[in-house]
Protein backbone atom coordinates (compact mmCIF):
# COMPACT_ATOMS: atom_id res chain seq x y z
CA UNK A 1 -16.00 35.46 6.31
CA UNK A 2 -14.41 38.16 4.18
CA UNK A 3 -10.69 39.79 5.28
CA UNK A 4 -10.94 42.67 7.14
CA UNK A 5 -9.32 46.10 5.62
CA UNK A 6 -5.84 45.37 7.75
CA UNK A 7 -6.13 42.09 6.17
CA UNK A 8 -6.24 43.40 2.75
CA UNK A 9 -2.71 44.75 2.46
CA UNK A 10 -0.07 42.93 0.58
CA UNK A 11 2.50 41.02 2.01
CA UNK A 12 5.75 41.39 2.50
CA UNK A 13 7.53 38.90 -0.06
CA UNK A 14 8.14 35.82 0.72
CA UNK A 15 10.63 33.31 -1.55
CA UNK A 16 9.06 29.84 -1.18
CA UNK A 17 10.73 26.49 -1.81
CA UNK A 18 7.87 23.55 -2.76
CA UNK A 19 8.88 20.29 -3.24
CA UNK A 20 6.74 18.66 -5.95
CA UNK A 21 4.79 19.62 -9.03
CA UNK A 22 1.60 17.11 -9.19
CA UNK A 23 -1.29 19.13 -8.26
CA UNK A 24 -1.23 20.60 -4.74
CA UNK A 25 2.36 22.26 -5.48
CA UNK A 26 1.34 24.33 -8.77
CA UNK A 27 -1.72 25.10 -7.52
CA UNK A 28 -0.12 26.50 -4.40
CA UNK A 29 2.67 28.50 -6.97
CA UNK A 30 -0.46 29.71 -8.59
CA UNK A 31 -2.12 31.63 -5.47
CA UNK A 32 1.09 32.09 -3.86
CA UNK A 33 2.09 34.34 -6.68
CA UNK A 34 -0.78 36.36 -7.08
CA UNK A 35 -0.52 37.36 -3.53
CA UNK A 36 3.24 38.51 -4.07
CA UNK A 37 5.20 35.74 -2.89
CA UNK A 38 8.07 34.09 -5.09
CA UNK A 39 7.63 30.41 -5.09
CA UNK A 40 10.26 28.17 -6.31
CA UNK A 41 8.89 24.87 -7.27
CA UNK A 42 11.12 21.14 -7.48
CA UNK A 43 10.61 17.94 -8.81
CA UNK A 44 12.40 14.76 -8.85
CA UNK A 45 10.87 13.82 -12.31
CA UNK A 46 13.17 14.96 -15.09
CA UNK A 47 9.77 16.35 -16.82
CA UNK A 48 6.41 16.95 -16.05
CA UNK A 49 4.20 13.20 -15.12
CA UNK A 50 1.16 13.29 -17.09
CA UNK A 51 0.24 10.08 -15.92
CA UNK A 52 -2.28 8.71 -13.31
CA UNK A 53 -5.82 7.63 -12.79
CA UNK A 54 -8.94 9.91 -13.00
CA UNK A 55 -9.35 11.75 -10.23
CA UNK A 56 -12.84 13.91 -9.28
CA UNK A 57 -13.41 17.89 -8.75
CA UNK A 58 -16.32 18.16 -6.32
CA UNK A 59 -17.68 20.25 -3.57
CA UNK A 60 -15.13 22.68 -2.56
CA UNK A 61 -12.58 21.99 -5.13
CA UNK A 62 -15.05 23.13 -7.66
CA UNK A 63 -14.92 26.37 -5.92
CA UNK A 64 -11.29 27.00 -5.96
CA UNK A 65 -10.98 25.55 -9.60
CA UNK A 66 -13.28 28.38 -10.00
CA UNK A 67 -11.27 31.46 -8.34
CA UNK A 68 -7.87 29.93 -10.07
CA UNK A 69 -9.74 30.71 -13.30
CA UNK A 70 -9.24 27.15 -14.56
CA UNK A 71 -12.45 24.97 -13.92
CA UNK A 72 -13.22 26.02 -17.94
CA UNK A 73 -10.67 24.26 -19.23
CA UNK A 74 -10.90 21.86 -16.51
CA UNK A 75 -14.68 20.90 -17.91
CA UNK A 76 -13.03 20.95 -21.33
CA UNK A 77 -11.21 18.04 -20.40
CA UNK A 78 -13.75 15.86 -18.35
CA UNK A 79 -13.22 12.15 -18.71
CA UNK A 80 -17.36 12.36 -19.88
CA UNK A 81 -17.56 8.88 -18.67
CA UNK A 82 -21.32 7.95 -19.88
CA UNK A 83 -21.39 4.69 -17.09
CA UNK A 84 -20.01 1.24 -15.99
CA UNK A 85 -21.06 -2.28 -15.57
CA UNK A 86 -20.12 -5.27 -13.72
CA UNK A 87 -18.52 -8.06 -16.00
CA UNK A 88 -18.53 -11.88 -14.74
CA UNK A 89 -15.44 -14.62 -15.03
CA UNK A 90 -16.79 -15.29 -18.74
CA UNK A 91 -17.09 -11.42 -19.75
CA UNK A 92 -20.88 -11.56 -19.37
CA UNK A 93 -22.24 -8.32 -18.02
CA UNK A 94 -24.33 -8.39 -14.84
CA UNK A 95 -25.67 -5.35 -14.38
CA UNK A 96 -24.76 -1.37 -15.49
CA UNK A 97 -25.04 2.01 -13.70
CA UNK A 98 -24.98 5.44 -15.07
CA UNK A 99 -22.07 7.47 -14.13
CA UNK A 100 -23.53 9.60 -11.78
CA UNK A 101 -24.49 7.07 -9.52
CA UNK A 102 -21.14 5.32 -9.34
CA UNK A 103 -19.46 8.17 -9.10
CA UNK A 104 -22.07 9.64 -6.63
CA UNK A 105 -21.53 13.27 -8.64
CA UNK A 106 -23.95 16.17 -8.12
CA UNK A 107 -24.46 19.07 -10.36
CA UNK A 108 -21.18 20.71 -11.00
CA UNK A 109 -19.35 17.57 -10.23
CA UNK A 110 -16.81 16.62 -12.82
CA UNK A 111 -14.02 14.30 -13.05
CA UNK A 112 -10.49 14.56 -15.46
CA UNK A 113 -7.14 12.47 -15.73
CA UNK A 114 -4.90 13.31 -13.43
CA UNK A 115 -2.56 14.25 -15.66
CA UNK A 116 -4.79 16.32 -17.54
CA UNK A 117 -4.82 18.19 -14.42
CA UNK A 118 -1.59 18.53 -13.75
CA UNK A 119 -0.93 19.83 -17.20
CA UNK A 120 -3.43 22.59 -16.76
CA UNK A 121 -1.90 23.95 -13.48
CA UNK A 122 1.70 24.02 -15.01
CA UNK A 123 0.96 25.54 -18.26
CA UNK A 124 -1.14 28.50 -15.62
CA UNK A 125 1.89 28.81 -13.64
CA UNK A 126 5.34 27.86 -15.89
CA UNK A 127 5.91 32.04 -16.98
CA UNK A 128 5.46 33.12 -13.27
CA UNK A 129 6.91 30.57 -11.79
CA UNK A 130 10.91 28.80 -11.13
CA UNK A 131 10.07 25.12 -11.87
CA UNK A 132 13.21 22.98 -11.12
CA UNK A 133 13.10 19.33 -12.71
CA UNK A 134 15.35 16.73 -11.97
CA UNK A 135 16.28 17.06 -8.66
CA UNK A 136 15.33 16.63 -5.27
CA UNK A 137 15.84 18.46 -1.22
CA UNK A 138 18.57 16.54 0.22
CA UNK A 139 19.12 18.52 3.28
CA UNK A 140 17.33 21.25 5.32
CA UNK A 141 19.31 23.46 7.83
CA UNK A 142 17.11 25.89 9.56
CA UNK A 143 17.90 28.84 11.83
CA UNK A 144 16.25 32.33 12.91
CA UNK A 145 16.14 33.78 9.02
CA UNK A 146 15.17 31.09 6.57
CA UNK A 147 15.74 27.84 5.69
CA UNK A 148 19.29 26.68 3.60
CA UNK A 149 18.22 23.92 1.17
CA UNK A 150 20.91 21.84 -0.27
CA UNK A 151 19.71 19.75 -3.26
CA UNK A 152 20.66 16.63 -4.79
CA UNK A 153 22.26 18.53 -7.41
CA UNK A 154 24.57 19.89 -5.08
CA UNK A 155 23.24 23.37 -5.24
CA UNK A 156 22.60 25.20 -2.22
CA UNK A 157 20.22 27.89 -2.00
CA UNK A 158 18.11 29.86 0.84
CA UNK A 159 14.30 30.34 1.36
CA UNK A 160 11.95 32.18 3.62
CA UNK A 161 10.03 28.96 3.74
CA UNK A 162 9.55 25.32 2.20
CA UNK A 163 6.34 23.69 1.55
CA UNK A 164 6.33 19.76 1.19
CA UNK A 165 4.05 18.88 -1.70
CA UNK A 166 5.94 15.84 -3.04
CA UNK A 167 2.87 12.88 -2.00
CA UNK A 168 2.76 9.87 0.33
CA UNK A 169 6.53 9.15 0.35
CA UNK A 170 6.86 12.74 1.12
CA UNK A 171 10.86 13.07 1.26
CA UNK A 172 10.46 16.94 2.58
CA UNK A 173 8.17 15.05 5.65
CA UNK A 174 11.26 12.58 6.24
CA UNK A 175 13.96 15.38 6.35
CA UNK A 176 11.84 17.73 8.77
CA UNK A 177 9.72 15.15 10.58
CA UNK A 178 11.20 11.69 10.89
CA UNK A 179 10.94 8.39 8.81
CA UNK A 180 8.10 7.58 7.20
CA UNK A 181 6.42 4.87 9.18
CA UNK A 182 5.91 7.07 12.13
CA UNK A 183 3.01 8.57 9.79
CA UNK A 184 1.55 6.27 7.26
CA UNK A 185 -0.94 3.79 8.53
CA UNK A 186 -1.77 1.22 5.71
CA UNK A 187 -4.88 0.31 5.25
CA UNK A 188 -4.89 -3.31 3.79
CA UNK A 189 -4.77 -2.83 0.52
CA UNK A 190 -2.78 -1.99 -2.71
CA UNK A 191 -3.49 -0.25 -5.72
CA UNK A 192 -1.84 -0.44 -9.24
CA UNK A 193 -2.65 1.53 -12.42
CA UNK A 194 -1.37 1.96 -15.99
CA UNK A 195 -1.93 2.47 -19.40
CA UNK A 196 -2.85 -0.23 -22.51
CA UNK A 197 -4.24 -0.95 -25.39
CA UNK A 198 -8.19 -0.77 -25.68
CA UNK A 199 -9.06 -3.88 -26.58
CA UNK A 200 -12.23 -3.43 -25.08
CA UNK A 201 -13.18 -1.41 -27.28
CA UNK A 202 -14.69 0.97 -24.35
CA UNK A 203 -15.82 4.45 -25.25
CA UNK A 204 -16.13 6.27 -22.17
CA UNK A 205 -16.88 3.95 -19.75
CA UNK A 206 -15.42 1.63 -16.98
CA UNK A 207 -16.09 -2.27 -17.04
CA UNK A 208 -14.97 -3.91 -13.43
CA UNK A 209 -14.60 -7.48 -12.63
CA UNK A 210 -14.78 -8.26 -8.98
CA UNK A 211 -13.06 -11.50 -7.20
CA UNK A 212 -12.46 -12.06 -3.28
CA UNK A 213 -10.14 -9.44 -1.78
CA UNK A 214 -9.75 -7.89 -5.43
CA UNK A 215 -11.02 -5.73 -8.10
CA UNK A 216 -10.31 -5.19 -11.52
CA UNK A 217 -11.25 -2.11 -13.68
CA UNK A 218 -10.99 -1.31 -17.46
CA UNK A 219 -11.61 2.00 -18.42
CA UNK A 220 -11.60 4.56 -21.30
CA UNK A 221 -12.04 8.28 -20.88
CA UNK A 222 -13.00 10.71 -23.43
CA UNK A 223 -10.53 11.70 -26.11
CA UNK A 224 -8.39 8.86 -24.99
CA UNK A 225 -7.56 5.93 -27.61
CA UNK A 226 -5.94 4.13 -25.11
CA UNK A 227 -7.51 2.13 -22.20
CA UNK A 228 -6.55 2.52 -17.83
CA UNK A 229 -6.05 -1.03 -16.09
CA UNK A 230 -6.58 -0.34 -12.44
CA UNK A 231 -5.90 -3.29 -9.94
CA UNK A 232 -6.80 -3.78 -6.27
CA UNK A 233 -6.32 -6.31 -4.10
CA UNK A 234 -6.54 -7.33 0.14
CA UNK A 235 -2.75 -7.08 2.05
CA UNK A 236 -2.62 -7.09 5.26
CA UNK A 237 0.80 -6.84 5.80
CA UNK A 238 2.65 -3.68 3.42
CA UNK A 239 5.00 -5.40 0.77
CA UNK A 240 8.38 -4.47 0.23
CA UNK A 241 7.92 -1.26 -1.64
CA UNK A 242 10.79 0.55 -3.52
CA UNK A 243 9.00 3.33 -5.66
CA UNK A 244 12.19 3.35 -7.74
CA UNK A 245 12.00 -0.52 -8.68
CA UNK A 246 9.04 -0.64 -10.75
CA UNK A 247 10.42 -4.34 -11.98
CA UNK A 248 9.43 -5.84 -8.50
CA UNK A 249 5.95 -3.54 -8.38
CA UNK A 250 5.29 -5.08 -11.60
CA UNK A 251 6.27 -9.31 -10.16
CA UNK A 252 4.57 -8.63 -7.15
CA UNK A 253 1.32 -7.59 -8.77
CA UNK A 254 1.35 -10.44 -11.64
CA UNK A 255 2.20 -13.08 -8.27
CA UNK A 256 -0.86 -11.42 -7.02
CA UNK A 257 -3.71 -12.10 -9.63
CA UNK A 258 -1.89 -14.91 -11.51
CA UNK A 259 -4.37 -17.50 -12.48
CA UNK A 260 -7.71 -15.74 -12.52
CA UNK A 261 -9.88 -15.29 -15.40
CA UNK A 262 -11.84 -12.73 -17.52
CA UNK A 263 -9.29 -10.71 -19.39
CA UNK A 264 -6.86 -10.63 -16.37
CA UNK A 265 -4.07 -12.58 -17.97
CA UNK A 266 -3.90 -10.15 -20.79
CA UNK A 267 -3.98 -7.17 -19.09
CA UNK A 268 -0.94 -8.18 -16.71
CA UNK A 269 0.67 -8.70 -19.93
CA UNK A 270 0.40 -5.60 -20.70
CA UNK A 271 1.44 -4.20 -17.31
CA UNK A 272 5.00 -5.65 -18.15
CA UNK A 273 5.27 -3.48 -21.21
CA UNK A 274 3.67 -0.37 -19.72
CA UNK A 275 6.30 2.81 -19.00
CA UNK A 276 3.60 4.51 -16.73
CA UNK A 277 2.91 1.54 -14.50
CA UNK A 278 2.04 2.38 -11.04
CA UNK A 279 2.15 0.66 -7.94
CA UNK A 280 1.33 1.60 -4.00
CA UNK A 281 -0.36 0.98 -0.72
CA UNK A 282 -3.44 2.03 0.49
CA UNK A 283 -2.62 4.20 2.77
CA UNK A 284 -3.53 6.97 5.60
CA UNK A 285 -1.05 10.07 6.54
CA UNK A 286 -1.64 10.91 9.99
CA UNK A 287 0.29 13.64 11.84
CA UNK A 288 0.08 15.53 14.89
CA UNK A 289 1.14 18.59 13.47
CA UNK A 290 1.61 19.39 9.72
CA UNK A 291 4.19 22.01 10.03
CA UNK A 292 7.47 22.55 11.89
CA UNK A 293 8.98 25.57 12.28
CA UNK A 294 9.36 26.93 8.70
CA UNK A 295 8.93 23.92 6.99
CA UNK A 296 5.18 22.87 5.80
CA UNK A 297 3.27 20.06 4.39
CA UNK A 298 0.26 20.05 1.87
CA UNK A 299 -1.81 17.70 0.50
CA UNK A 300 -0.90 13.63 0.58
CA UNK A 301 2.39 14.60 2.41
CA UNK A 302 1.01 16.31 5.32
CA UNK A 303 -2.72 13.88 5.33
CA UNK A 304 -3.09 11.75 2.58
CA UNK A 305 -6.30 10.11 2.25
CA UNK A 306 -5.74 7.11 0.36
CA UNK A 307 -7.31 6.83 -3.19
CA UNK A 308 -10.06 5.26 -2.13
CA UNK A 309 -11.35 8.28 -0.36
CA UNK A 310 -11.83 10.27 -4.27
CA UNK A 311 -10.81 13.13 -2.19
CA UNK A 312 -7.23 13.73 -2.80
CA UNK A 313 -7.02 16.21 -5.41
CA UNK A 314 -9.97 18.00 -3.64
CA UNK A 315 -8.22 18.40 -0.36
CA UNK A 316 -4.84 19.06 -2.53
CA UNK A 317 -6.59 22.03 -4.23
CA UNK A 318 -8.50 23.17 -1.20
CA UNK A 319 -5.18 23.02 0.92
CA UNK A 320 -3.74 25.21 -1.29
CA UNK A 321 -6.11 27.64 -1.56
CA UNK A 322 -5.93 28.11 2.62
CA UNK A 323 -2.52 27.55 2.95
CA UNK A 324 -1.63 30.26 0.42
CA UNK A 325 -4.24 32.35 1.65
CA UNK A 326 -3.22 32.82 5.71
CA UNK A 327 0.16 33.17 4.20
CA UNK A 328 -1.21 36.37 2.68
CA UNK A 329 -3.51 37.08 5.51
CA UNK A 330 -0.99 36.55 8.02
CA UNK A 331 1.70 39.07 6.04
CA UNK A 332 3.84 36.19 5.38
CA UNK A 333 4.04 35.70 9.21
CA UNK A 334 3.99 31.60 8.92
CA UNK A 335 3.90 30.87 12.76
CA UNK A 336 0.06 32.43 12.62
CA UNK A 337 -0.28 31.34 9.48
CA UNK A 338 1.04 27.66 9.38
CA UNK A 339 -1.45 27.03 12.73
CA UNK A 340 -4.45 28.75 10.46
CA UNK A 341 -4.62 26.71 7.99
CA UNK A 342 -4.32 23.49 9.71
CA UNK A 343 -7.09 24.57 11.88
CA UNK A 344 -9.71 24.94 8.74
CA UNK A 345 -8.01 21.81 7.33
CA UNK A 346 -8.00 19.31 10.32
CA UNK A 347 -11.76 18.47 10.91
CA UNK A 348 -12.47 17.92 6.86
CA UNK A 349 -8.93 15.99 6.61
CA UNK A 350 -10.18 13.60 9.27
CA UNK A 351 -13.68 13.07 8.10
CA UNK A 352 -12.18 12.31 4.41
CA UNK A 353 -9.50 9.97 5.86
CA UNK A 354 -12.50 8.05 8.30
CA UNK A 355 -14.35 7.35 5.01
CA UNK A 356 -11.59 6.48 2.59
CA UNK A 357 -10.93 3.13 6.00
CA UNK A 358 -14.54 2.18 4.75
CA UNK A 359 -14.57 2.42 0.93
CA UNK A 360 -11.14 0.37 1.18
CA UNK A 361 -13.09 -2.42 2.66
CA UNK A 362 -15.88 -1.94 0.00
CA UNK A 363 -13.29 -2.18 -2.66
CA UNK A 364 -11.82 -5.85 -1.33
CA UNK A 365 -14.76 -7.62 -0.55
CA UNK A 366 -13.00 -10.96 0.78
CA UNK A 367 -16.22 -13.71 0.59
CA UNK A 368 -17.85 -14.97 -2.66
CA UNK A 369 -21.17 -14.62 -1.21
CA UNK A 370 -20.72 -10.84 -0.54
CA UNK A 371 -19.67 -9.96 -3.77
CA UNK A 372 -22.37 -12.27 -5.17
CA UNK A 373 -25.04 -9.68 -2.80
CA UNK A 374 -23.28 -6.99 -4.13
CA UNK A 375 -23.85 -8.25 -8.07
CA UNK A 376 -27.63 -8.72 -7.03
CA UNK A 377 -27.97 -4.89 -5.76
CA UNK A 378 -26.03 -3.65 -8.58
CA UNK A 379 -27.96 -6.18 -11.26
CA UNK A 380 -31.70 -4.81 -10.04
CA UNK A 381 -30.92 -1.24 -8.77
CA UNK A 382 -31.75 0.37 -11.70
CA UNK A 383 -35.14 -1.70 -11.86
CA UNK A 384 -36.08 -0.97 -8.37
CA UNK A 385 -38.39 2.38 -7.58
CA UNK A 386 -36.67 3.34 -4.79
CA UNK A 387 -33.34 3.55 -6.91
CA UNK A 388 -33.12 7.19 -6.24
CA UNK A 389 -33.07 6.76 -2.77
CA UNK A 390 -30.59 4.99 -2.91
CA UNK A 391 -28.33 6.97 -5.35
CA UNK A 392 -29.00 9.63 -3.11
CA UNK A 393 -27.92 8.16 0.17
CA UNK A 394 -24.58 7.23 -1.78
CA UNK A 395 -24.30 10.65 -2.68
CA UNK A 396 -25.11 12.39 0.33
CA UNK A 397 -21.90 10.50 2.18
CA UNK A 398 -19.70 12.10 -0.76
CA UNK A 399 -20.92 15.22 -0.82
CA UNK A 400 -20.59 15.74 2.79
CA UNK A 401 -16.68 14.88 2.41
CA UNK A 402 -16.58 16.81 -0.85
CA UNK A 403 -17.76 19.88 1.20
CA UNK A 404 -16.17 19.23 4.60
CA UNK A 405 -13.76 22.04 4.40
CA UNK A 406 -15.18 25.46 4.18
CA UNK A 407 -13.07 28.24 2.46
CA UNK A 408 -13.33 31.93 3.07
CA UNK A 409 -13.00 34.91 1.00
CA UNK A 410 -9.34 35.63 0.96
CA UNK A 411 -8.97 39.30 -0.47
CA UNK A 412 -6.39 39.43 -3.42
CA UNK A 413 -3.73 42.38 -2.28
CA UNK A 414 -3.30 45.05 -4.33
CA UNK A 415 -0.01 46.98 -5.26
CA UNK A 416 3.71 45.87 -4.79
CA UNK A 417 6.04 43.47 -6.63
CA UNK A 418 7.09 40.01 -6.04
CA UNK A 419 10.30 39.20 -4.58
CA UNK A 420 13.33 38.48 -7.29
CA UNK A 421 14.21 34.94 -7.61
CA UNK A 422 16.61 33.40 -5.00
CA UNK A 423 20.67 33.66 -5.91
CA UNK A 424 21.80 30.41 -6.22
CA UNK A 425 24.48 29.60 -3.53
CA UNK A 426 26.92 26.88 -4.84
């Protein structure tokens, strides 16, 4: 549905704080700025993380990638992965797929490194945009006018609004909403990631070795030398997690897989010398409402998905594409805005988040047996002439959470300026 002419004019500028710079919070500077807001974005990371797993574009997100102008250069970075295969406990291989069918990718479908990604959005958005590194919201005092922020730093400076985009342990969420574990519902399992040496020699392709309750995965994108060692494994209960003690991440995963075979014992010892290692629960972000007065949340903050869904960037790029857009639609009013674009989110949010519970459960398989049923299917699919149905079936179930939130036509305003950075208030 395309804007109506009142819809078209631009809005009255708008300074807004976002806390976070992965994906969802440049790519929300990016459209919030051409519609003639000023957004301000910060990040605890003294620098830019470049890090992470690969993560998929599909469905809508191709779409938006699209209208930000950057799905070129997004394609000109795809991972290419040409496949994966299933390895047993003495390395043999069991059976291989092509990529497309284990990543269940259609068409346009792509997939980059997350950091890739991220890389792409900030070098779109660094001249237009405030980016603040190194520090962190501390305190939010809200009245009639805006929003005072005071910052770790000690700095203290107004906005019109501020926009959570700072991920699972969302620390904008905790300020304006409550403690964490009012929200996050784990879903029973962990996942850890991080880089080493490629001494698989792998060229573009992703070698897994599957045990009860855990999963191992070795892969090698294109144009990377290195290799990513991504670990899952069944727990019930959360562990103690402090994101900030990556010592303890690193004991509690090597406790975890110590003593099995294949090439696990070298790659743990690898995870000890690794400065990007990664560790975190499965987890779900549910929330009754995602804003709160002038304060709103977007992406994993406000509904994270876990990474088993494959949908988190998608819904992180989609979100900001609506959010941004009512803002502009709504003339910077955020009370209709705020309750727009949870309305379009809500129903695709929830379908990702029911799918992401199953895939979780996929990814753990607790009994021998199963996993040995699941080695059969993936050792004769390819041989089997009803292989396409299958791939197909797999695919359809993505798709349909790829695509679960529609966007609309938001008509880019025309004429005006931007509002001048914030003064800083010390």
């Amino acid at each position: 549905m395309n804007s109506n002419a009142s819809d078209t004019a631009r809005p009255a500028a708008k300074t807004v704080l976002i806390s976070g710079a992965s994906i969802a919070g440049p790519a929300l500077a990016l459209w919030l700025h051409r519609y003639g807001f000023t957004p301000t974005v910060v990040e605890r990371a003294p620098e830019l993380r470049t890090g992470g797993y690969k993560v998929d574009i599909r469905g809508t997100a191709i779409e938006v990638c699209r209208r930000m102008g950057v799905l070129d250069e997004i394609r000109s970075k795809s991972t290419d992965m040409r496949g994966g295969s299933y390895v047993d406990g003495a390395g043999r291989t069991i059976g291989e797929l092509p990529a497309d069918i284990f990543g269940g990718r259609v068409e346009e479908d792509d997939e980059i490194m997350r950091g890739e990604l991220a890389r792409i959005l900030y070098d779109r958005t660094r001249d237009d945009v405030e980016y603040v590194f190194g520090d962190s919201i501390a305190a939010l005092a809200e009245d009639a006018d805006g929003v005072t922020v005071t910052f770790e730093s000690g700095t203290v400076r107004r906005f019109d609004l501020v926009v959570g985009a700072d991920g699972l342990h969302s620390n904008t969420r905790k300020l304006a909403f409550g403690p964490e574990e009012r929200f996050k519902r784990h879903l029973g399992a962990y996942i850890s990631i991080f880089t080493a040496p490629n001494h698989l020699g792998l060229d573009r392709w992703e070698t897994y070795h599957a045990l009860p309750g855990k999963l191992v995965c070795v892969y090698s994108s294109a144009g990377e030398a290195d290799a990513k060692n991504l670990f899952i494994f069944s727990s019930p209960e959360e562990l103690p997690h402090d994101p900030r003690d990556v010592t303890a991440q690193k004991r509690a995963l090597t406790d975890r897989f110590t003593g099995d075979g294949w090439e696990i014992p070298r790659l743990l010892g690898h995870a000890a010398d690794a400065d990007d290692f990664y560790l975190d629960s499965m987890s779900l972000v549910e929330m009754d409402r995602w804003s709160k007065g002038r304060v709103v949340l977007l992406g994993d903050a406000a509904h994270c998905a876990s990474p088993a869904s494959g949908q988190g960037t998608g819904l992180a790029l989609t979100g900001a594409y609506v959010l941004a857009g009512e803002l502009a639609r709504a003339h910077g009013d955020h009370t209709v805005a705020f309750a727009r674009y949870e309305e379009r989110m809500r129903p695709g949010v929830e379908q990702n988040q029911r799918m992401a519970e199953g895939f979780v459960k996929e990814m753990t398989v607790g009994s021998k047996w199963k996993i040995a049923l699941r080695m059969l299917m993936v050792r004769t699919l390819p041989k089997t002439p009803w292989k396409n149905l299958i791939a197909k079936k797999i695919r359809d179930g993505i798709q349909a959470a790829a695509n679960a939130v529609p966007i609309e036509d938001y008509a880019a305003p025309t004429g005006g300026a931007a509002a001048p950075r914030p003064n800083v208030a010390v």
